[in-house]
Protein backbone atom coordinates (compact mmCIF):
# COMPACT_ATOMS: atom_id res chain seq x y z
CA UNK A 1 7.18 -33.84 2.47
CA UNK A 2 6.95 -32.80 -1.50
CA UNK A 3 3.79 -33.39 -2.98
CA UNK A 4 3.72 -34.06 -6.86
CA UNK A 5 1.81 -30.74 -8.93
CA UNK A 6 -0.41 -31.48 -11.95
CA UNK A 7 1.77 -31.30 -14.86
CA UNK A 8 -0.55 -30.64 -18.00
CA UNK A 9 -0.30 -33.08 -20.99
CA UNK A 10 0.50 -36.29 -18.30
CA UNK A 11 -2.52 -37.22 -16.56
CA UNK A 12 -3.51 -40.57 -16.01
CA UNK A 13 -6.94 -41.57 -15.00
CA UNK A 14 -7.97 -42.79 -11.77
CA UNK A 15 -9.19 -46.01 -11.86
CA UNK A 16 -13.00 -46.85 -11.19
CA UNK A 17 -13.11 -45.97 -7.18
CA UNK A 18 -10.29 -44.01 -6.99
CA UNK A 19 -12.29 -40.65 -6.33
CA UNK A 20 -13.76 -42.22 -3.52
CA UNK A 21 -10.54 -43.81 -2.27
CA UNK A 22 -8.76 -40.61 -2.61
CA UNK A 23 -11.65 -38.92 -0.14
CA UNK A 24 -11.49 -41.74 2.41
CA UNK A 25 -8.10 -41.16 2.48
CA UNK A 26 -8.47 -36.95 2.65
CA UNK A 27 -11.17 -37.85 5.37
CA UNK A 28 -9.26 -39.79 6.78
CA UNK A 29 -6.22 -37.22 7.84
CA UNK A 30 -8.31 -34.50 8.51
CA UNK A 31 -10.61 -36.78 11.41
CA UNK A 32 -7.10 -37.80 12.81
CA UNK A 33 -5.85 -34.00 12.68
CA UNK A 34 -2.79 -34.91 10.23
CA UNK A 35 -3.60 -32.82 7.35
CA UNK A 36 -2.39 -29.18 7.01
CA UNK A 37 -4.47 -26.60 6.87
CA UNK A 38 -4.45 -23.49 4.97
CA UNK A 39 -5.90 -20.31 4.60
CA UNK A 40 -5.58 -17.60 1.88
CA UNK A 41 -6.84 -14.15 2.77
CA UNK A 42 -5.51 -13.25 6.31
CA UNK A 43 -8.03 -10.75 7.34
CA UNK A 44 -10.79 -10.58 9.79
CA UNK A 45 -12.53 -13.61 8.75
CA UNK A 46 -9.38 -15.86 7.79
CA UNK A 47 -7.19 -15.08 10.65
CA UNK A 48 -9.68 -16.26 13.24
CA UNK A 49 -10.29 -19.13 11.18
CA UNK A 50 -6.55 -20.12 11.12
CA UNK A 51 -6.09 -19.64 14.94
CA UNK A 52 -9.51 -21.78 15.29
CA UNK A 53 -7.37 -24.63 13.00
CA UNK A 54 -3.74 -24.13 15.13
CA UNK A 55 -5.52 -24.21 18.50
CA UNK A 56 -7.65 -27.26 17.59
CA UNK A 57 -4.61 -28.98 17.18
CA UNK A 58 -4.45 -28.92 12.94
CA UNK A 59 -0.52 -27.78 11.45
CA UNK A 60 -2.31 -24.40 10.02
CA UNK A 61 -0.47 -22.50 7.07
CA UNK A 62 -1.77 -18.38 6.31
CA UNK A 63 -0.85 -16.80 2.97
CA UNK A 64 -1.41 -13.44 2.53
CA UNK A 65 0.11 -11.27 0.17
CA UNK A 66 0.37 -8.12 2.47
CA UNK A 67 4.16 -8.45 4.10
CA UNK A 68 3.41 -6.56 7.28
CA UNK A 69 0.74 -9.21 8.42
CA UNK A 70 2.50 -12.03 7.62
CA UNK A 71 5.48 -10.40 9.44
CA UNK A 72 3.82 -9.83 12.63
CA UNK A 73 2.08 -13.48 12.60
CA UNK A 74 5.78 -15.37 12.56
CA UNK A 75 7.11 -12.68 15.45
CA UNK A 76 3.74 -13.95 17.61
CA UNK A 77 1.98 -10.55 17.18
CA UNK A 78 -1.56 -10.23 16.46
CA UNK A 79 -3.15 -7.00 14.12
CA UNK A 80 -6.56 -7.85 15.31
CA UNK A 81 -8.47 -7.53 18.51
CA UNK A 82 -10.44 -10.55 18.40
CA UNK A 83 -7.49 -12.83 18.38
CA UNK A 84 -5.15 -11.73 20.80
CA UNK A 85 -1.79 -11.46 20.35
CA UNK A 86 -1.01 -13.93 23.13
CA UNK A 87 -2.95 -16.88 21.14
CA UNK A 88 -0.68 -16.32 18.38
CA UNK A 89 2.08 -16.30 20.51
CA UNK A 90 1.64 -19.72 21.66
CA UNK A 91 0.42 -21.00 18.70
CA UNK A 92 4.10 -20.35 17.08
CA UNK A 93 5.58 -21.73 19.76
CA UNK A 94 3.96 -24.71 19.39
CA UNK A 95 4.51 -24.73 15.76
CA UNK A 96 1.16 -25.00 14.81
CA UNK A 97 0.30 -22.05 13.16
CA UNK A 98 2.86 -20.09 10.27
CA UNK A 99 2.48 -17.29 7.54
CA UNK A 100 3.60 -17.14 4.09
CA UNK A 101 3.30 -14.56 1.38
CA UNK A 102 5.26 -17.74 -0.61
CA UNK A 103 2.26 -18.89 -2.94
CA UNK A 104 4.55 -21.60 -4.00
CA UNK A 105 4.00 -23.48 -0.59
CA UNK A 106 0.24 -24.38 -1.76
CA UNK A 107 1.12 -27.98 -2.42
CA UNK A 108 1.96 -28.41 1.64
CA UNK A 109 -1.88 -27.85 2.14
CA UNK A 110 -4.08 -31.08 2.51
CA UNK A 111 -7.24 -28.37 2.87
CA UNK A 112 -7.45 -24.62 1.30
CA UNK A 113 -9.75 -22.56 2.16
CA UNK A 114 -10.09 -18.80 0.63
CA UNK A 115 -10.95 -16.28 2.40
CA UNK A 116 -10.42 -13.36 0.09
CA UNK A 117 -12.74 -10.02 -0.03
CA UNK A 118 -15.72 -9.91 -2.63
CA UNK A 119 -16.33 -5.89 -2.67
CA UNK A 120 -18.18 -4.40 -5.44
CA UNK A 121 -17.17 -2.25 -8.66
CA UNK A 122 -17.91 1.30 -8.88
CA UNK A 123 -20.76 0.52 -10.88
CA UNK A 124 -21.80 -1.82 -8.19
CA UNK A 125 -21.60 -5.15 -10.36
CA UNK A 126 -19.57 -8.19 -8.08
CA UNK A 127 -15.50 -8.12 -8.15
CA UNK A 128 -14.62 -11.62 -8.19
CA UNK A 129 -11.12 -10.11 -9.13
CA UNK A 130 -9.85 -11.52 -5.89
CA UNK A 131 -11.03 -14.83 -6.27
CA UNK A 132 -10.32 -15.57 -10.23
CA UNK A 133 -6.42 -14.22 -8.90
CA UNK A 134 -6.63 -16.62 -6.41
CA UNK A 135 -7.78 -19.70 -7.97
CA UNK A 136 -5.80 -19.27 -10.49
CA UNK A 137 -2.49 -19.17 -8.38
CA UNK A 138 -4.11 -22.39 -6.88
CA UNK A 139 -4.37 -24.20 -10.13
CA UNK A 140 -1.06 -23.30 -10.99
CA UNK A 141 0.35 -25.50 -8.12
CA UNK A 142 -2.83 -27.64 -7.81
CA UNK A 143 -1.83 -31.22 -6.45
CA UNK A 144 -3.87 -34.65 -6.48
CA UNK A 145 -6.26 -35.19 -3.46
CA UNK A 146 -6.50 -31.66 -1.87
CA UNK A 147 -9.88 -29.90 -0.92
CA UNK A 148 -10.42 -26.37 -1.88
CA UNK A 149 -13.16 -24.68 0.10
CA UNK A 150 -14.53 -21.04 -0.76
CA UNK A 151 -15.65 -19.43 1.87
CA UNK A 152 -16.15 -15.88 0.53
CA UNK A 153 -19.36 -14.58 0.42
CA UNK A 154 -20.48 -14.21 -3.17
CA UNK A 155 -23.73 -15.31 -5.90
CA UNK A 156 -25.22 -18.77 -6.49
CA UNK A 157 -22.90 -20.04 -8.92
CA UNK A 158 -19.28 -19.09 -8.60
CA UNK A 159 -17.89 -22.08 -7.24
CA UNK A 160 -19.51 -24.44 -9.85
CA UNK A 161 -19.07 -21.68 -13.17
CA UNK A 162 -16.10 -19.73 -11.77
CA UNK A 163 -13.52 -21.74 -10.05
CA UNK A 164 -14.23 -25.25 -11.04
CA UNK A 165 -13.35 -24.79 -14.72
CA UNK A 166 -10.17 -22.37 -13.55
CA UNK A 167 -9.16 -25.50 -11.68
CA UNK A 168 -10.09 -28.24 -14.30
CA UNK A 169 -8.16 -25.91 -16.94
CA UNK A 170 -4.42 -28.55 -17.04
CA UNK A 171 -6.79 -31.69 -17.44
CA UNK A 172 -7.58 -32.76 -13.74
CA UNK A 173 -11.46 -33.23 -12.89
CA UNK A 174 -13.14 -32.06 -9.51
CA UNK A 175 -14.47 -35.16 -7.64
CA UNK A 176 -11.83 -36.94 -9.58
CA UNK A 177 -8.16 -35.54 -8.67
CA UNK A 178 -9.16 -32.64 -6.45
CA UNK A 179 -12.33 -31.61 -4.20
CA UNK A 180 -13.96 -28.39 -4.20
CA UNK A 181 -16.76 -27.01 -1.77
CA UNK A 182 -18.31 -23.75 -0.88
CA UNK A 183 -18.81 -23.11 2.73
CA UNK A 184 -19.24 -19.60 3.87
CA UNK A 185 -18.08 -17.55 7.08
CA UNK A 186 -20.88 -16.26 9.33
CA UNK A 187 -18.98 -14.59 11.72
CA UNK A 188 -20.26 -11.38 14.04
CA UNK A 189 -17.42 -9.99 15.71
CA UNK A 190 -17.72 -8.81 18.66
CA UNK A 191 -20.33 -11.14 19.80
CA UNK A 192 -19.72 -13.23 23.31
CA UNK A 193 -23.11 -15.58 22.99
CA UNK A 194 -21.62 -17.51 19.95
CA UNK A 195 -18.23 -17.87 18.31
CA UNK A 196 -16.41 -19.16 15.87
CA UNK A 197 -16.14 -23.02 17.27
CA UNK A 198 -19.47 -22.79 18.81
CA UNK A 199 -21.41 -21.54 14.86
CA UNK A 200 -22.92 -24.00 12.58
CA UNK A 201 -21.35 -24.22 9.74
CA UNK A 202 -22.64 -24.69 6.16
CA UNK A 203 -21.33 -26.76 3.34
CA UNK A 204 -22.24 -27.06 0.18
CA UNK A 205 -19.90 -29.39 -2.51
CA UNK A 206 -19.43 -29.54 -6.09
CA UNK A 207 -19.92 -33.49 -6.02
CA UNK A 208 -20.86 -35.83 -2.96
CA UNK A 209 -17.23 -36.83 -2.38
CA UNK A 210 -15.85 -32.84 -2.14
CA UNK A 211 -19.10 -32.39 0.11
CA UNK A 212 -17.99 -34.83 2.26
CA UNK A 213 -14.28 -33.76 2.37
CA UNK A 214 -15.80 -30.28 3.71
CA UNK A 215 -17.97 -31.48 6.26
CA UNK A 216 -14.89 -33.89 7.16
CA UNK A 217 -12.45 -30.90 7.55
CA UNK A 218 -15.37 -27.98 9.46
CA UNK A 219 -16.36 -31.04 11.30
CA UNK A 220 -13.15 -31.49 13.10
CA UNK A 221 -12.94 -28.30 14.92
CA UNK A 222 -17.18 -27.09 14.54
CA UNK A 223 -20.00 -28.55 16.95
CA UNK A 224 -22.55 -28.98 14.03
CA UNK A 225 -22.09 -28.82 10.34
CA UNK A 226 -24.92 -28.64 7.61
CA UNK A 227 -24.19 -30.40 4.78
CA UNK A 228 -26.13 -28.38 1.85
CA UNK A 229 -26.68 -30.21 -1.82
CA UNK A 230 -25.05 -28.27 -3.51
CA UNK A 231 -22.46 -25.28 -3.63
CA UNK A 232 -25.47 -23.26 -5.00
CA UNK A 233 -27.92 -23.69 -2.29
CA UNK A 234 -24.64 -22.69 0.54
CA UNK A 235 -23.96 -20.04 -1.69
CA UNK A 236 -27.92 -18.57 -1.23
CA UNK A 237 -28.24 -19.49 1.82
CA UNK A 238 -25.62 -17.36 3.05
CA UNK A 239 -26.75 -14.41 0.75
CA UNK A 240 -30.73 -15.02 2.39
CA UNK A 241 -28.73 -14.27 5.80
CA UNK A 242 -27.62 -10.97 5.30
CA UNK A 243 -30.56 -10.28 3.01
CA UNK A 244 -32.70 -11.18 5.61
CA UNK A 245 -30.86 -8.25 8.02
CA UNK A 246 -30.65 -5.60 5.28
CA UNK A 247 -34.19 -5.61 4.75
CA UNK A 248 -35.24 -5.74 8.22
CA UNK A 249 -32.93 -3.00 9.10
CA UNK A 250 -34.13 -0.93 6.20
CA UNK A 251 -37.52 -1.50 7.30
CA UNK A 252 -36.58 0.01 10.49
CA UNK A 253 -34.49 2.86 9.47
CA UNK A 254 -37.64 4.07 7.49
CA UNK A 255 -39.63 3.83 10.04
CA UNK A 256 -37.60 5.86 12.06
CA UNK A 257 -37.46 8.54 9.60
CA UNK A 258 -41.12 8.28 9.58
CA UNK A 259 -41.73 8.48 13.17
CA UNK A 260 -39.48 11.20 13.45
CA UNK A 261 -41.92 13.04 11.79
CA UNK A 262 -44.60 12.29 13.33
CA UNK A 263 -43.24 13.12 16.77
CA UNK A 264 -43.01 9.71 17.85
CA UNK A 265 -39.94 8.36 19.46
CA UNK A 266 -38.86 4.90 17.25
CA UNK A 267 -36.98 3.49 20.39
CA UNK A 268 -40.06 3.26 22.59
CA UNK A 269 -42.12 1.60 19.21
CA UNK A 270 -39.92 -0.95 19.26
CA UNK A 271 -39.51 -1.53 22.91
CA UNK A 272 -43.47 -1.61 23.33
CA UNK A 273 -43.98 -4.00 20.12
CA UNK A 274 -40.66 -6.65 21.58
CA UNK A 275 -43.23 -7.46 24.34
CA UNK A 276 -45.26 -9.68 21.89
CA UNK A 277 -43.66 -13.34 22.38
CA UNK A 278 -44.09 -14.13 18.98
CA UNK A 279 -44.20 -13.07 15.29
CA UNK A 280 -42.04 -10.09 16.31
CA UNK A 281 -38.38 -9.86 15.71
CA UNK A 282 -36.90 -6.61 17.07
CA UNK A 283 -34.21 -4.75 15.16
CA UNK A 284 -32.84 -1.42 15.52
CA UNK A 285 -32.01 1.71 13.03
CA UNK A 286 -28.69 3.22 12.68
CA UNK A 287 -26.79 5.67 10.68
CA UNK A 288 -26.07 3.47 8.00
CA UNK A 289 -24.60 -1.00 7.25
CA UNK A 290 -21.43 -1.25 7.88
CA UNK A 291 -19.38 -4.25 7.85
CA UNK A 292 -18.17 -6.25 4.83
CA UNK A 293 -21.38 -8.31 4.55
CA UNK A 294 -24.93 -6.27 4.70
CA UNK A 295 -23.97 -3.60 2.72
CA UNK A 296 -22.39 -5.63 -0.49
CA UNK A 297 -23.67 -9.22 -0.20
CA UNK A 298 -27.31 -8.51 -1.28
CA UNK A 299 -26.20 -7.22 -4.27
CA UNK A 300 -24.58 -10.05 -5.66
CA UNK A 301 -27.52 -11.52 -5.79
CA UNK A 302 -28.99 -8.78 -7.54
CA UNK A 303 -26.84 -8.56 -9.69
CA UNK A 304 -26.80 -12.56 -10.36
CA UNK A 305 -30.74 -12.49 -10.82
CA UNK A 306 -30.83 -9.98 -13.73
CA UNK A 307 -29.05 -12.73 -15.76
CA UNK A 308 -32.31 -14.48 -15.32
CA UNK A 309 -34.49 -11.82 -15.80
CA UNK A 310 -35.27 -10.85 -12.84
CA UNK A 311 -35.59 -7.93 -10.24
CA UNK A 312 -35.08 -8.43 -6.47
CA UNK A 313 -36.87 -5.13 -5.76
CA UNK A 314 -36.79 -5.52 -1.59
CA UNK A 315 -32.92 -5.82 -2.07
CA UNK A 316 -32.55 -3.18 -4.06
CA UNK A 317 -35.09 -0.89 -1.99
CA UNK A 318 -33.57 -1.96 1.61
CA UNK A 319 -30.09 -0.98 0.17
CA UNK A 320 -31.23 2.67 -1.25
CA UNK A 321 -33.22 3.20 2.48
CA UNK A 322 -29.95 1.61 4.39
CA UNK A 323 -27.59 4.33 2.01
CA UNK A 324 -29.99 7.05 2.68
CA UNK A 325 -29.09 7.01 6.56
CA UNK A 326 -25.93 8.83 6.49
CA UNK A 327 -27.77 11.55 5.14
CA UNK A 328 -30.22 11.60 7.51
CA UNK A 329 -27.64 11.67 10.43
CA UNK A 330 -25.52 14.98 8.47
CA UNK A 331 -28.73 16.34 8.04
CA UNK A 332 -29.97 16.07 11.72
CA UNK A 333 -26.94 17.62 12.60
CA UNK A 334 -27.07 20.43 10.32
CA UNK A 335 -30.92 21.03 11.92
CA UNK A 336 -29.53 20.87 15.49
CA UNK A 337 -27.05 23.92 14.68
CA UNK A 338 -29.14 26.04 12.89
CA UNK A 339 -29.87 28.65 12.12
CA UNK A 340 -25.95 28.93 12.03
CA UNK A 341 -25.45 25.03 10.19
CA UNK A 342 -22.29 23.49 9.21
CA UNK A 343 -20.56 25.95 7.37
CA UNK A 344 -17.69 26.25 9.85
CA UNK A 345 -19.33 24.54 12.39
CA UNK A 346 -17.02 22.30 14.69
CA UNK A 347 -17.82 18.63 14.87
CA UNK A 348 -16.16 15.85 16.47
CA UNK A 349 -17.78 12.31 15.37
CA UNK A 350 -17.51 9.33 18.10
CA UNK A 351 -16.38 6.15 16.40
CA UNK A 352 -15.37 4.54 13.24
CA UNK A 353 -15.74 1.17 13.67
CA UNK A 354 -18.95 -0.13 11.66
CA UNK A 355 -20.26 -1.73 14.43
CA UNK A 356 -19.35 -0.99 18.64
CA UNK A 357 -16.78 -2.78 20.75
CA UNK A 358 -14.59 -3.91 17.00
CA UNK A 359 -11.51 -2.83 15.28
CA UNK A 360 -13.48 -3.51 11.82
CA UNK A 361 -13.80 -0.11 9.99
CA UNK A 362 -15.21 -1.71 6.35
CA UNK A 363 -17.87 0.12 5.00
CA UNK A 364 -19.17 1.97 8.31
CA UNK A 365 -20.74 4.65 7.74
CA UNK A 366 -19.11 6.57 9.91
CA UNK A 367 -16.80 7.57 6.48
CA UNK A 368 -20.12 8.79 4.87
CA UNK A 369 -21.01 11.06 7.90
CA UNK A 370 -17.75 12.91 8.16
CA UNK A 371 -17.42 12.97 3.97
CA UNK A 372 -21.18 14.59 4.02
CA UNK A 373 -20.07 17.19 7.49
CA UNK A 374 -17.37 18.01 5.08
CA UNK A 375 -18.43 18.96 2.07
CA UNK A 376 -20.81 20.82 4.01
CA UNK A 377 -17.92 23.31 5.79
CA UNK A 378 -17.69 21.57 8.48
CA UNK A 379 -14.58 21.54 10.58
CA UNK A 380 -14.34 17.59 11.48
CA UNK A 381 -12.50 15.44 14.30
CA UNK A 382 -13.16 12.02 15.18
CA UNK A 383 -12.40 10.18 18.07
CA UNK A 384 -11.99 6.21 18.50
CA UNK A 385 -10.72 3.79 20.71
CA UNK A 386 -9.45 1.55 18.44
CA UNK A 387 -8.29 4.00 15.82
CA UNK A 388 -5.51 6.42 17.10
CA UNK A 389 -5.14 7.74 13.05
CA UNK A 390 -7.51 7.30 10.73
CA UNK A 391 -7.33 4.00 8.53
CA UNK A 392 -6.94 4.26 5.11
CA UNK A 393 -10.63 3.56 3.06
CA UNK A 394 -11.12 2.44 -0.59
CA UNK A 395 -13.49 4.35 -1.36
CA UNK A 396 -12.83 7.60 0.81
CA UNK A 397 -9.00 8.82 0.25
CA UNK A 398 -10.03 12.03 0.42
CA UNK A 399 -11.47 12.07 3.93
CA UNK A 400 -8.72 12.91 6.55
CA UNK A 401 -9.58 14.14 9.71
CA UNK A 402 -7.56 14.10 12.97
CA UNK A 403 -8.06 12.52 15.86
CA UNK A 404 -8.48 14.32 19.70
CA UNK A 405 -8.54 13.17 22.51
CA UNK A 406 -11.74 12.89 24.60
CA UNK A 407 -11.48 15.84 27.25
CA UNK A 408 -13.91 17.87 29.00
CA UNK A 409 -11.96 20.77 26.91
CA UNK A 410 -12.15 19.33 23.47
CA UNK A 411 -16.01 18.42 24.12
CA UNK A 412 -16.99 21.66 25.18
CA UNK A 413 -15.10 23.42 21.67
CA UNK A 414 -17.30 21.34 19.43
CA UNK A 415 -20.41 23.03 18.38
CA UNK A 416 -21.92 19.35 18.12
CA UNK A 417 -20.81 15.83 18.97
CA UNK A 418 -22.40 13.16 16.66
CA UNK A 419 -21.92 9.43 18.30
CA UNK A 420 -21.73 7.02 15.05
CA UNK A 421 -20.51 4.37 17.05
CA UNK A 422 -21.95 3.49 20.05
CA UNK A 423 -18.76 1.87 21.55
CA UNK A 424 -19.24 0.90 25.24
CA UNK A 425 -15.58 2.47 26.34
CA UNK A 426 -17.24 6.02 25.98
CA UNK A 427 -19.21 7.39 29.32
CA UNK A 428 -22.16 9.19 27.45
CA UNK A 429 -23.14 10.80 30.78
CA UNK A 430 -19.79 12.65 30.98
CA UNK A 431 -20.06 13.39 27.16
CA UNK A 432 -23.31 14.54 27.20
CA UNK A 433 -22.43 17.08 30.49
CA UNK A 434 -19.49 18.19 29.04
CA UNK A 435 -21.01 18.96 24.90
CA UNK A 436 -22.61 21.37 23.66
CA UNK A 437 -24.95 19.65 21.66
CA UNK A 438 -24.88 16.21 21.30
CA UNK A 439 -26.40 13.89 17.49
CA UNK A 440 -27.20 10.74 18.70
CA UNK A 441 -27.60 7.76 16.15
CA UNK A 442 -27.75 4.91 18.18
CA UNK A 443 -29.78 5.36 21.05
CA UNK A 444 -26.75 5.55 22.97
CA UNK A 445 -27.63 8.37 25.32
CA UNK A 446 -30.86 6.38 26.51
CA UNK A 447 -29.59 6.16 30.01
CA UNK A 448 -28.55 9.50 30.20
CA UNK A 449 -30.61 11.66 32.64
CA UNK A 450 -29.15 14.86 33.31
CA UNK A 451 -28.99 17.05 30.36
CA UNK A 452 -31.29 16.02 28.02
CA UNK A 453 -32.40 19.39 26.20
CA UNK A 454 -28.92 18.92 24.60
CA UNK A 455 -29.29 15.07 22.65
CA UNK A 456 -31.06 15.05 19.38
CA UNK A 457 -31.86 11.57 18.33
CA UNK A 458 -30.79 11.29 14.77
C-alpha cells in the first residue's frame, strides 16, 4: 500500500486530539502485529533484532547499505553466528522477513528503528556521522504516523537536539505527525542465560505519545519493558551500564598488574573474596575491552559532560587502565622469551574475537596485541575458529598476519603462544603439551595440570 511523504510547504495541522488519535491508531497495529517493521543498520545488533520481529510474527523490512548482506538475507543465508542461517531461511519463506539497500522503501515502515554504529573520531570526540546520514535519509521520505526509535548507543541528548530537529526540518512536529523514542540495545552475545526476547528493554520518548508508541512496538515481542521519562534518562542509563563494567574491569585489570608484582596470583584474590554473599561483585581482568560498547560508550559521555563543565575522571581513568592492557600482555610476552625477546621471535596469538565463543571482532584487543608483537620483530600468526582470514579493522589496515592451523607441529615452531581469546573450541591441555611457552591472558589454562612451568599468566 503507498503511504503519502511529507511534502514541505503543504502541511495541514492536526486537529486538537489528533496526536493522540494517530498513536491509538500506531498502537493499535503494532498490539495486533499489522504494522511493518524496520530496521536500518544490519549488523550484529540489528540483524538479531529483525529476526526477533519476523519470528514474532511482525512483516520485518532490513536496509543496509552494504550489498553483500542484503544479498545473502533474500537467498536465506545468514553472515552471523548467532542467528543461524536456517532461521533466516524460514523466515523468507514465510515472507516475513526481507532486505533492502532501497532507502526509498522507508515509507512501507509503520516502526523504524536505527541501529547504526556510533564509533569515535581519531581524536576520540563521538561520530554521530552515521546517524545525522541516517536521519536525514529518513526525513527525506518521512510519512505521517510512523515511530522512529534510536537504538544506538550514544550521549544524553541526541535524540531530543540531534534527530528531532533533522526530522521537524519540512514543517512536521514530533508528537504531532511522527513519533520518536530512544531505546537502546543491551545485547551480550554469546550469552545462553538471557536473550534477546527474554531482556528488558528500555524506552525513553521525546513526548508521552512517542513513549508510548515504543513501549507499544518492544512490548509486542519483549517480556518487560521500562518506560523511562525521557529519551535523556534511556540515553544515560544505557551509558551508566557499560560505565558501570569499564570501571569495574579497570579496577580489576590494575589490580592484577599490581598483584603481579607482588607475587600474588589475582585469580585466587578474586575467587577467595566471591565467597562473601554480599557487597562483592566479582569481575575478571583481561588483555584489553573489546566489543563495540565498553570501549567507546563511556566516552560519549565524557565527551558530552565537558559541554557542561565537567570531568568524569573514573571514565576517563578506567579507559587509560583498560588501554594499558594490551601492553601489558606484549610485554609479558616479551619477559617470557628473554633474554632473546621478540625481535624475530615466533608467535602465534589464539583468537580474535573480542570476547570467547563470538564471531564479533570490534575493537578486541587481540588487534593491539599482534600490532604491539609486531612492531616489536615479531614474526606473528593467529589462529581462530571463527576467522579463517583475518577481517578487515578500521583502525588496523596495516596488521596482516596469516592464519595456521592448530597442529602439534605448528605449536611446537612457535617460540610462544599467547591465548587472547579464551574460546572454548581450543583444548588448552593439548596446547599447553604441545608449546613451547605458553602467555596466558585469561585464566584459560587454570585447569591445566601437566606442564605448568611453561604458562605465564599475563
Amino acid at each position: 500500500m503507498a503511504h503519502p511523504t511529507r511534502v514541505p510547504g503543504r502541511l495541514k495541522a492536526h486537529p486538537p486530539g489528533a496526536a493522540r488519535a494517530a498513536a491509538d491508531g500506531l498502537v493499535r497495529r503494532l498490539k495486533s502485529k499489522k504494522a511493518r517493521i524496520g530496521v536500518i543498520g544490519l549488523g550484529y545488533v540489528g540483524l538479531p533484532l529483525l529476526r526477533l520481529f519476523a519470528s514474532k510474527g511482525f512483516a520485518a523490512l532490513g536496509f543496509d547499505i552494504d550489498e553483500a548482506k542484503v544479498a545473502s538475507l533474500n537467498a536465506g543465508r545468514s553472515y552471523i553466528r548467532s542467528v543461524p542461517t536456517p532461521a533466516v531461511a524460514l523466515l523468507r519463506k514465510r515472507k516475513k522477513l526481507e532486505a533492502t539497500s532501497d532507502f526509498s522503501r522507508i515509507p512501507e515502515a509503520d516502526a523504524i528503528i536505527l541501529c547504526v554504529p556510533t564509533p569515535l573520531k581519531a581524536d576520540g570526540t563521538p561520530d554521530l556521522g552515521p546517524i545525522e546520514s541516517t536521519t536525514a535519509s529518513i526525513a527525506k521520505r518521512l510519512r505521517r504516523g510512523q515511530l522512529i526509535v534510536l537504538g544506538s548507543t550514544t550521549y544524553p541528548g541526541t535524540t531530543r537536539d540531534v534527530m528531532r530537529p533533522a526530522l521537524e526540518k519540512g514543517g512536521w512536529r514530533c508528537g504531532r505527525d511522527f513519533f520518536l523514542a530512544f531505546s537502546p540495545e543491551r545485547e551480550d552475545p554469546g550469552r545462553k542465560d538471557f536473550t534477546g526476547a527474554s531482556i528488558p528493554r528500555i524506552v525513553g520518548g521525546i513526548d508521552p505519545e512517542s513513549r508510548r508508541a515504543a513501549a507499544a512496538l518492544f512490548g509486542a515481542v519483549l517480556k518487560r519493558v521500562v518506560e523511562a521519562p525521557t529519551c535523556e534518562v534511556a540515553e544515560a542509563a544505557k551509558l551508566l551500564e557499560n560505565i558501570y563494567r569499564c570501571v569495574n574491569i579497570a579496577l580489576v585489570n590494575e589490580l592484577k598488574m599490581c598483584f603481579d608484582r607482588m607475587g600474588i596470583d589475582v585469580w585466587e584474590v578474586i575467587r577467595a573474596a566471591s565467597t562473601k554473599p554480599f557487597g562483592f561483585q566479582p569481575f575478571t581482568p583481561g588483555p584489553g575491552m573489546g566489543g563495540h560498547c565498553i570501549p567507546i560508550d563511556p566516552f560519549y559521555l565524557s565527551w558530552k559532560a565537558k559541554q557542561f563543565g565537567f570531568d568524569t575522571k573514573f571514565v576517563e581513568l578506567a579507559g587509560e587502565i583498560n588501554r594499558r592492557m594490551p601492553h601489558y600482555v606484549a610485554a609479558k610476552t616479551e619477559e617470557a622469551l628473554s633474554p632473546r625477546g621478540l625481535q624475530g621471535a615466533k608467535v602465534l596469538v589464539l583468537g580474535l574475537s573480542y570476547k570467547k565463543d563470538v564471531d564479533d571482532p570490534r575493537e578486541s584487543p587481540s588487534f593491539k596485541v599482534i600490532e604491539l608483537l609486531l612492531a616489536k620483530g615479531a614474526r606473528v600468526v593467529y589462529n581462530d575458529p571463527y576467522f579463517p582470514a583475518i577481517p578487515a579493522m578500521r583502525h588496523y589496515p596495516h596488521v596482516k598476519v596469516e592464519a595456521v592451523e592448530l597442529t602439534e607441529r605448528s605449536l611446537s615452531e612457535q617460540d610462544a603462544v599467547v591465548i587472547v581469546t579464551d574460546h572454548s573450541a581450543y583444548d588448552y591441555a593439548w596446547i599447553v603439551k604441545h608449546a613451547r611457552r605458553v602467555i596466558d591472558s585469561r585464566h584459560a589454562t587454570r585447569d591445566v595440570a601437566q606442564g605448568r612451568e611453561k604458562i605465564v599468566q599475563a
